[in-house]
N, C-alpha and C. Protein backbone atom coordinates (compact mmCIF):
# COMPACT_ATOMS: atom_id res chain seq x y z
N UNK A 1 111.86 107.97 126.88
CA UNK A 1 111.79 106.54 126.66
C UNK A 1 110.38 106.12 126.29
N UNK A 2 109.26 107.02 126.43
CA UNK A 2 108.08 105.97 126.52
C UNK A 2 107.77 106.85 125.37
N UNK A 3 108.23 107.91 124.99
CA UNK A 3 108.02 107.86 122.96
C UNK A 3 108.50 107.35 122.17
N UNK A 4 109.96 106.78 122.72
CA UNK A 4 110.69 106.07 121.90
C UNK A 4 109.38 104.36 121.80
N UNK A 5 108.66 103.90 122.94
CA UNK A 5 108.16 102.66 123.14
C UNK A 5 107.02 103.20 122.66
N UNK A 6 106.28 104.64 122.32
CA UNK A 6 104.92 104.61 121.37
C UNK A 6 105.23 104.74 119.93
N UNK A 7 106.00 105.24 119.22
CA UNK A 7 106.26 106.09 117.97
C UNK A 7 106.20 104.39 117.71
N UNK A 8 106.88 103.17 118.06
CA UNK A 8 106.38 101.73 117.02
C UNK A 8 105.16 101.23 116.88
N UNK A 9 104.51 101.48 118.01
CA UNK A 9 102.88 100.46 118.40
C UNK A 9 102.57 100.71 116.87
N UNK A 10 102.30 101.93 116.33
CA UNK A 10 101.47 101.88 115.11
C UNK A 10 101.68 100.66 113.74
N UNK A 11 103.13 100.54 113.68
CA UNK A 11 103.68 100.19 112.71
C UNK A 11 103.19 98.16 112.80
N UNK A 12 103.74 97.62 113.91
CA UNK A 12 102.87 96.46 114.09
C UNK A 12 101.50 96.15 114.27
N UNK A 13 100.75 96.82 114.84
CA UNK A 13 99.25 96.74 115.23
C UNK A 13 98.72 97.05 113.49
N UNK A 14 99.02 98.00 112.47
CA UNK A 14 98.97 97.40 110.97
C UNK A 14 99.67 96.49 110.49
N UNK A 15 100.54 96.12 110.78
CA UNK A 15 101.21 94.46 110.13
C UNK A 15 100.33 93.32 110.11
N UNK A 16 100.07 93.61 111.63
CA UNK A 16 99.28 92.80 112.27
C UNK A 16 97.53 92.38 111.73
N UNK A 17 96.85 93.93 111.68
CA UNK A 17 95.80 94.11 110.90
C UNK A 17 95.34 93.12 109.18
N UNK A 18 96.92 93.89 108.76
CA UNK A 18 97.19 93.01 107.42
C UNK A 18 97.35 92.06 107.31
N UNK A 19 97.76 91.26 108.54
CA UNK A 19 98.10 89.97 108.24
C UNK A 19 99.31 89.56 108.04
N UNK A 20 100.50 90.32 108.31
CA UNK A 20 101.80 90.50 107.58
C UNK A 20 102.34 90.28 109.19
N UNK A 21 102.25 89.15 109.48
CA UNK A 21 102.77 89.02 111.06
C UNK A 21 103.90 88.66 110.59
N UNK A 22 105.50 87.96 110.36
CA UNK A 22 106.57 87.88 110.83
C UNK A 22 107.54 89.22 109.93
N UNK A 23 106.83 89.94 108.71
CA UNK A 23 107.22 90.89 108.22
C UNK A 23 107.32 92.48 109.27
N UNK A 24 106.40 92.00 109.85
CA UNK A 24 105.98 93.83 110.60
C UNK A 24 106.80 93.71 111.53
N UNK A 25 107.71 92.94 112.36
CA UNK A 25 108.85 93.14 113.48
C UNK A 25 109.90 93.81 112.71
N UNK A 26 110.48 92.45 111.93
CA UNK A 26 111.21 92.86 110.89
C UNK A 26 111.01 94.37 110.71
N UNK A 27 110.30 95.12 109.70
CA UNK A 27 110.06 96.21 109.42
C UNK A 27 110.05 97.55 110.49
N UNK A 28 109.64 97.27 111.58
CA UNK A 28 109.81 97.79 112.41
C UNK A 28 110.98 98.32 112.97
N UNK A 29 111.53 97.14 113.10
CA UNK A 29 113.15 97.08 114.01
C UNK A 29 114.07 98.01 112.62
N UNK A 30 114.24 97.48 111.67
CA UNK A 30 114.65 98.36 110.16
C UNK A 30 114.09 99.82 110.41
N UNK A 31 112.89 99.98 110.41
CA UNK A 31 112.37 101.52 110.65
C UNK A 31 113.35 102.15 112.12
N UNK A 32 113.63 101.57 113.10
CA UNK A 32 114.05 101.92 114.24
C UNK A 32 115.70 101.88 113.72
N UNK A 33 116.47 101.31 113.13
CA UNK A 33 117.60 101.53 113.26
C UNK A 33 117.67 102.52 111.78
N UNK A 34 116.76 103.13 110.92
CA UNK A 34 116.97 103.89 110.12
C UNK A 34 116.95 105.16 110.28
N UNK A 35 116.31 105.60 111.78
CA UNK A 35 116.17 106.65 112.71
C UNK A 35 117.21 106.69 113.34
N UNK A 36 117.83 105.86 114.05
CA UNK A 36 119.15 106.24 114.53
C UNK A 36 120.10 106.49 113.39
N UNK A 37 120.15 105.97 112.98
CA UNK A 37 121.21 106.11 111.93
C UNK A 37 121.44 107.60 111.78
N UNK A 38 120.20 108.00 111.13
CA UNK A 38 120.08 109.22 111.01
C UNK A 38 120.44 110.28 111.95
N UNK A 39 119.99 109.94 112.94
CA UNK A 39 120.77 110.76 114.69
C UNK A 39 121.93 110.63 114.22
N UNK A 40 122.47 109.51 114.20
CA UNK A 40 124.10 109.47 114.31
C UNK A 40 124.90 110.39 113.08
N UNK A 41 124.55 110.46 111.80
CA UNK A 41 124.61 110.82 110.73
C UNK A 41 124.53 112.60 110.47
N UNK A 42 123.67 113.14 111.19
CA UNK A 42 122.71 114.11 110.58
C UNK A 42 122.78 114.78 111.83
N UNK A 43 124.16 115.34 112.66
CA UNK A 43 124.80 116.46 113.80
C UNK A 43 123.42 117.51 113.84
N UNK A 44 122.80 117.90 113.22
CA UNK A 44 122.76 119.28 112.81
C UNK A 44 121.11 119.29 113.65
N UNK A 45 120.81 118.24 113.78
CA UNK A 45 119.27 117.84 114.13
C UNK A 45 119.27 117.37 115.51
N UNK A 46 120.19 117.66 116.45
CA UNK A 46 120.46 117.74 117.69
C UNK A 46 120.05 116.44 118.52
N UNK A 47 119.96 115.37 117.89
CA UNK A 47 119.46 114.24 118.86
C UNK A 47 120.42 113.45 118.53
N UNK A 48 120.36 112.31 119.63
CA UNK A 48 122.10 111.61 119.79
C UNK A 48 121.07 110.20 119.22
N UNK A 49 122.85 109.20 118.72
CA UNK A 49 121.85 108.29 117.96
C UNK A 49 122.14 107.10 119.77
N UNK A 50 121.05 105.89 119.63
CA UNK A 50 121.00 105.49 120.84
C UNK A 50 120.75 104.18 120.84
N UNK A 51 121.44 102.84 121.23
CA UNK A 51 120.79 101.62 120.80
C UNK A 51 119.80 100.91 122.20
N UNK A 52 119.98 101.72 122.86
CA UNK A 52 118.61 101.68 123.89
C UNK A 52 117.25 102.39 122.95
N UNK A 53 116.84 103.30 122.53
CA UNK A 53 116.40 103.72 121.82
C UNK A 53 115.92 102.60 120.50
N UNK A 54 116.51 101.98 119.96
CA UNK A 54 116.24 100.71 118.91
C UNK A 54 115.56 99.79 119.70
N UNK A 55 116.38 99.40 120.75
CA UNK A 55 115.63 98.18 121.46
C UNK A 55 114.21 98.62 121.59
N UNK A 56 113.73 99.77 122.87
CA UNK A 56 112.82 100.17 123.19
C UNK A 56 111.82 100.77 121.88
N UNK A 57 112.08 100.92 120.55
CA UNK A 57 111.14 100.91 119.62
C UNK A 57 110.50 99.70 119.21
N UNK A 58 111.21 98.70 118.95
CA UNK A 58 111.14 97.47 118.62
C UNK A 58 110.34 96.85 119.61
N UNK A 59 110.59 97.15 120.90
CA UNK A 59 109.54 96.31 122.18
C UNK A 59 108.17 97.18 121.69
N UNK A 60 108.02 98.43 121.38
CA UNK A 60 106.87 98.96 121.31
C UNK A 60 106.02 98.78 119.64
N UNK A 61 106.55 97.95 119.15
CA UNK A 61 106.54 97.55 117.66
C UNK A 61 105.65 96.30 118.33
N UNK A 62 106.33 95.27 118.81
CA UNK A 62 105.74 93.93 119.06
C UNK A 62 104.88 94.36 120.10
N UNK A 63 104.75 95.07 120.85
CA UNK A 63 103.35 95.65 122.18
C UNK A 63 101.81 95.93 121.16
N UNK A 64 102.45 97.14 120.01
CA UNK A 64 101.96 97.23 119.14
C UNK A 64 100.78 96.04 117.94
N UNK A 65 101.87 95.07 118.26
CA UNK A 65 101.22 93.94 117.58
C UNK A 65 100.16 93.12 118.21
N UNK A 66 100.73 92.92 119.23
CA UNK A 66 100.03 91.67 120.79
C UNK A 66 98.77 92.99 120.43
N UNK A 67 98.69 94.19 120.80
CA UNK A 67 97.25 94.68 120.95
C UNK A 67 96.68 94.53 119.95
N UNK A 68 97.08 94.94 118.39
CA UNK A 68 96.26 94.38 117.42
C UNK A 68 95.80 93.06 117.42
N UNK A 69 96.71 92.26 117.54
CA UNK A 69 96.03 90.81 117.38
C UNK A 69 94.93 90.53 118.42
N UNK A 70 95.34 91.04 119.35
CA UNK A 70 94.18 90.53 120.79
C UNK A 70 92.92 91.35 120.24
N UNK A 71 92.49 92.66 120.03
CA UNK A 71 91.65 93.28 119.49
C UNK A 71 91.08 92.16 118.51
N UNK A 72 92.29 92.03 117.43
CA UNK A 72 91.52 91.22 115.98
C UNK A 72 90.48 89.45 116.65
N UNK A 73 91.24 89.27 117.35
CA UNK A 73 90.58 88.34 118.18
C UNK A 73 89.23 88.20 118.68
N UNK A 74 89.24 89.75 119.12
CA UNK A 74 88.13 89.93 119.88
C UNK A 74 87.13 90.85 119.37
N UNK A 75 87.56 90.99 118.04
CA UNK A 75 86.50 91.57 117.13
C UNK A 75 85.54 90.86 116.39
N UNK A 76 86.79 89.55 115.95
CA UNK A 76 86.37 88.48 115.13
C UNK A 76 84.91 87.44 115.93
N UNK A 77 85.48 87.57 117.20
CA UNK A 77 84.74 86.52 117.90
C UNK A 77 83.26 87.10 118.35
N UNK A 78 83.37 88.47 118.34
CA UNK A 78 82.50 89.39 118.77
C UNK A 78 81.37 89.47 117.77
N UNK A 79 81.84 89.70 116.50
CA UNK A 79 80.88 89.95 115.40
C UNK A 79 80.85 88.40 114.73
N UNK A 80 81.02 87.22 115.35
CA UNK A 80 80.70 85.87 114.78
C UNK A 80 79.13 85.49 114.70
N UNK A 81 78.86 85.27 113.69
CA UNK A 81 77.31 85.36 113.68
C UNK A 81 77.03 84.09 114.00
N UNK A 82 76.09 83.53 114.38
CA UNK A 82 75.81 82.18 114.60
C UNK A 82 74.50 81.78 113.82
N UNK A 83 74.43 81.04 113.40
CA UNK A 83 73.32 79.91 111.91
C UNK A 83 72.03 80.63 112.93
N UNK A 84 71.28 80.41 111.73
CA UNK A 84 70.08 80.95 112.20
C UNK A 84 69.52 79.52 111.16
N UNK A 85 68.41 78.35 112.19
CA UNK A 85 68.01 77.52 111.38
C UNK A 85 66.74 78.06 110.61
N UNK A 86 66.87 77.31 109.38
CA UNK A 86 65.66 78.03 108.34
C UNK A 86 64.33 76.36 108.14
N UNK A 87 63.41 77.25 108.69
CA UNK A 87 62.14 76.64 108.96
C UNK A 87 61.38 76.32 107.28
């Protein structure tokens, strides 16, 4: 379960990066049910398809995101330069 909740972080925390915030869930959750599918589809590759498994990608998709954005937050605010008055 808690690879199924890392294998998304990546995919939002770049959405996120990009700027592509209500696209990268979306995309995510699509990436997660295109993997099952495939389980379900594709016997031969020994993993069962699972919609616990979708959910729990998708939560790690949007976990994924909340840390990018909080980072981008705190990068932005971090490296904010402040006026320097000119004499």
């Amino acid at each position: 379960m808690l690879s199924n909740l890392l294998v998304s972080v990546p995919w939002l925390a770049f959405a996120v990066l990009v700027a592509v915030v209500i696209v990268g869930p979306v995309c995510a959750s699509a990436l997660s049910v295109a993997i099952e599918a495939v389980q379900a589809l594709v016997p031969t590759i020994g993993r069962a398809c699972d919609t616990g498994d979708w959910v729990t990608n998708t939560i790690g998709a949007v976990l994924g995101g909340v840390v990018a954005a909080l980072a981008l937050v705190w990068h932005r605010s971090a490296t904010r330069l402040e006026p320097v008055p000119v004499e």
